[in-house]
Protein backbone atom coordinates (compact mmCIF):
# COMPACT_ATOMS: atom_id res chain seq x y z
CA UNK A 1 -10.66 -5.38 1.36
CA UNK A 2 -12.18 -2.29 0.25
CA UNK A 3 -11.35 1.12 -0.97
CA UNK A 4 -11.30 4.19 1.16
CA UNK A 5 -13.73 6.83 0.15
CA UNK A 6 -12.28 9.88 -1.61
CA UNK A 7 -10.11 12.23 -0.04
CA UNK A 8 -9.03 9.70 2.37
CA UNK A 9 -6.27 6.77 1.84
CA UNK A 10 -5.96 3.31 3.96
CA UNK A 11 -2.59 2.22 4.94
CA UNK A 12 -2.33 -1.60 5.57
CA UNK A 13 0.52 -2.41 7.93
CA UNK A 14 2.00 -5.43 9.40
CA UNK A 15 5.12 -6.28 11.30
CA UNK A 16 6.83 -9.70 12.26
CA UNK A 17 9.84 -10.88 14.77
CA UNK A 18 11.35 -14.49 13.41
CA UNK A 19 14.24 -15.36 15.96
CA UNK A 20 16.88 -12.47 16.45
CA UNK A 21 15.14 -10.28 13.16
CA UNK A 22 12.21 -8.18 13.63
CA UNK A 23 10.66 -6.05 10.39
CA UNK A 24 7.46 -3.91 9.27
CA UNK A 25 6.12 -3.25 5.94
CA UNK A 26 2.81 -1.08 4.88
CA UNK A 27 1.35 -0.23 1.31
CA UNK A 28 -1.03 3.15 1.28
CA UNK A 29 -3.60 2.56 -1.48
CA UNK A 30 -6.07 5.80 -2.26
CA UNK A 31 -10.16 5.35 -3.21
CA UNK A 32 -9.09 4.43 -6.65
CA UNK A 33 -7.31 1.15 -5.57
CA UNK A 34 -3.62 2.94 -6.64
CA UNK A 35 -0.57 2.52 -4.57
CA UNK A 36 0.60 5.99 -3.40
CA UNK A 37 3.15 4.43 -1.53
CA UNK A 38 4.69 1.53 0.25
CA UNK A 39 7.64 0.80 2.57
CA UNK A 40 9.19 -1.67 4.89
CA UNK A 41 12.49 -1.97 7.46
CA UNK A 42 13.86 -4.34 9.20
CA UNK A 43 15.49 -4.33 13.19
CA UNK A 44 16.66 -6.23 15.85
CA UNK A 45 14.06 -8.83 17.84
CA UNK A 46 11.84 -6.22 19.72
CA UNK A 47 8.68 -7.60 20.67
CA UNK A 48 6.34 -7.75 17.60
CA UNK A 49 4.29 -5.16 19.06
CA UNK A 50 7.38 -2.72 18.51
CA UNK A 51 7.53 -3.92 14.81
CA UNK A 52 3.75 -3.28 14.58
CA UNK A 53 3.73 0.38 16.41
CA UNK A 54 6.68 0.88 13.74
CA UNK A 55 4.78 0.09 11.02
CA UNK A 56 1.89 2.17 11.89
CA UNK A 57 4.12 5.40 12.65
CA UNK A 58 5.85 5.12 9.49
CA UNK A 59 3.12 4.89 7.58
CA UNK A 60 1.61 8.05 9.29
CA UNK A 61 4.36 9.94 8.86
CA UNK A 62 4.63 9.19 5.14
CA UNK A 63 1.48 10.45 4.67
CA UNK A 64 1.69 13.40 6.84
CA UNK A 65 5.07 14.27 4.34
CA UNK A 66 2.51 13.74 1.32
CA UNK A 67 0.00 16.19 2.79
CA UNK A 68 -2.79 13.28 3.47
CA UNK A 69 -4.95 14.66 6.12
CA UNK A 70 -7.55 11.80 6.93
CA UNK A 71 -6.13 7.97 6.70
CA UNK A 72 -7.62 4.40 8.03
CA UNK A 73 -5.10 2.33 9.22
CA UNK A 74 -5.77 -1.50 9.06
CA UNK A 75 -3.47 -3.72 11.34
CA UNK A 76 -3.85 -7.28 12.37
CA UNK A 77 -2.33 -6.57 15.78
CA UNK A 78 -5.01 -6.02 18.35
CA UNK A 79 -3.00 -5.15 20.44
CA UNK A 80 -1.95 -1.92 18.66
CA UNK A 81 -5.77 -1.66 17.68
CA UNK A 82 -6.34 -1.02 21.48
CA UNK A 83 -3.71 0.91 22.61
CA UNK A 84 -4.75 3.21 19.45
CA UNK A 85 -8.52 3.37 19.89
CA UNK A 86 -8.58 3.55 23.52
CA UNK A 87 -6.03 6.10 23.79
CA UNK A 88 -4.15 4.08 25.83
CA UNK A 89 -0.32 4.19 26.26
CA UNK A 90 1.62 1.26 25.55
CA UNK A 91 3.98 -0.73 28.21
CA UNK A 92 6.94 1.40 29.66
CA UNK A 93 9.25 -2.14 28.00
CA UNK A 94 7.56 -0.98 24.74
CA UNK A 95 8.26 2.44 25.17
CA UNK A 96 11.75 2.64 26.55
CA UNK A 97 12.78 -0.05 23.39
CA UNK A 98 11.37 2.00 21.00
CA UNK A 99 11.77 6.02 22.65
CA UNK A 100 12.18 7.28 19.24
CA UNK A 101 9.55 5.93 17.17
CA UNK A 102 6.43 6.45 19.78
CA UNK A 103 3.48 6.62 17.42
CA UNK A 104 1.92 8.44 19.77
CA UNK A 105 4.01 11.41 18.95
CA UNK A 106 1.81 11.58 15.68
């Protein structure tokens, strides 16, 4: 791991599904190597990718509320990677279980 250059901040997400519990967690950490801020929640068993577009979008939007303006995101989900980088939209299921936390709305 490595810190972000100045002026921007990385935000290191992850989210999990263990039988009926889902959850997400991030940590935001400036070019210093300082916390700014972390979070986490926890929902019903959507498919991990719902927990992992969660994750992301929360951590986006705590930065947006903190004024951030340019942010890495790491993620191990690759799935999220792609649908990110290629601009893609994800699965209607994905969508329609999660209508109010698209991250694409960021």
């Amino acid at each position: 791991w490595t810190p972000p250059q100045g002026g921007t901040i990385k935000i290191n997400t992850d989210g999990s599904v263990i039988g009926d519990r889902g959850g997400y967690g991030g940590i935001a950490i400036d070019s210093r190597s300082q916390c700014l801020f972390s979070y986490s929640g926890k929902g019903d068993a959507h498919p991990v990718t719902y927990q992992e577009m969660f994750a992301i979008k929360r951590g986006l939007e705590l930065g947006l509320e903190r004024g951030v303006e340019k942010v890495i995101c790491e993620t191990d989900s690759m799935q999220m990677l792609a649908y990110i980088r290629d601009n893609k939209t994800p699965p209607l299921r994905l969508l329609y279980s999660s209508s109010d936390h698209s991250i694409f709305d960021i």
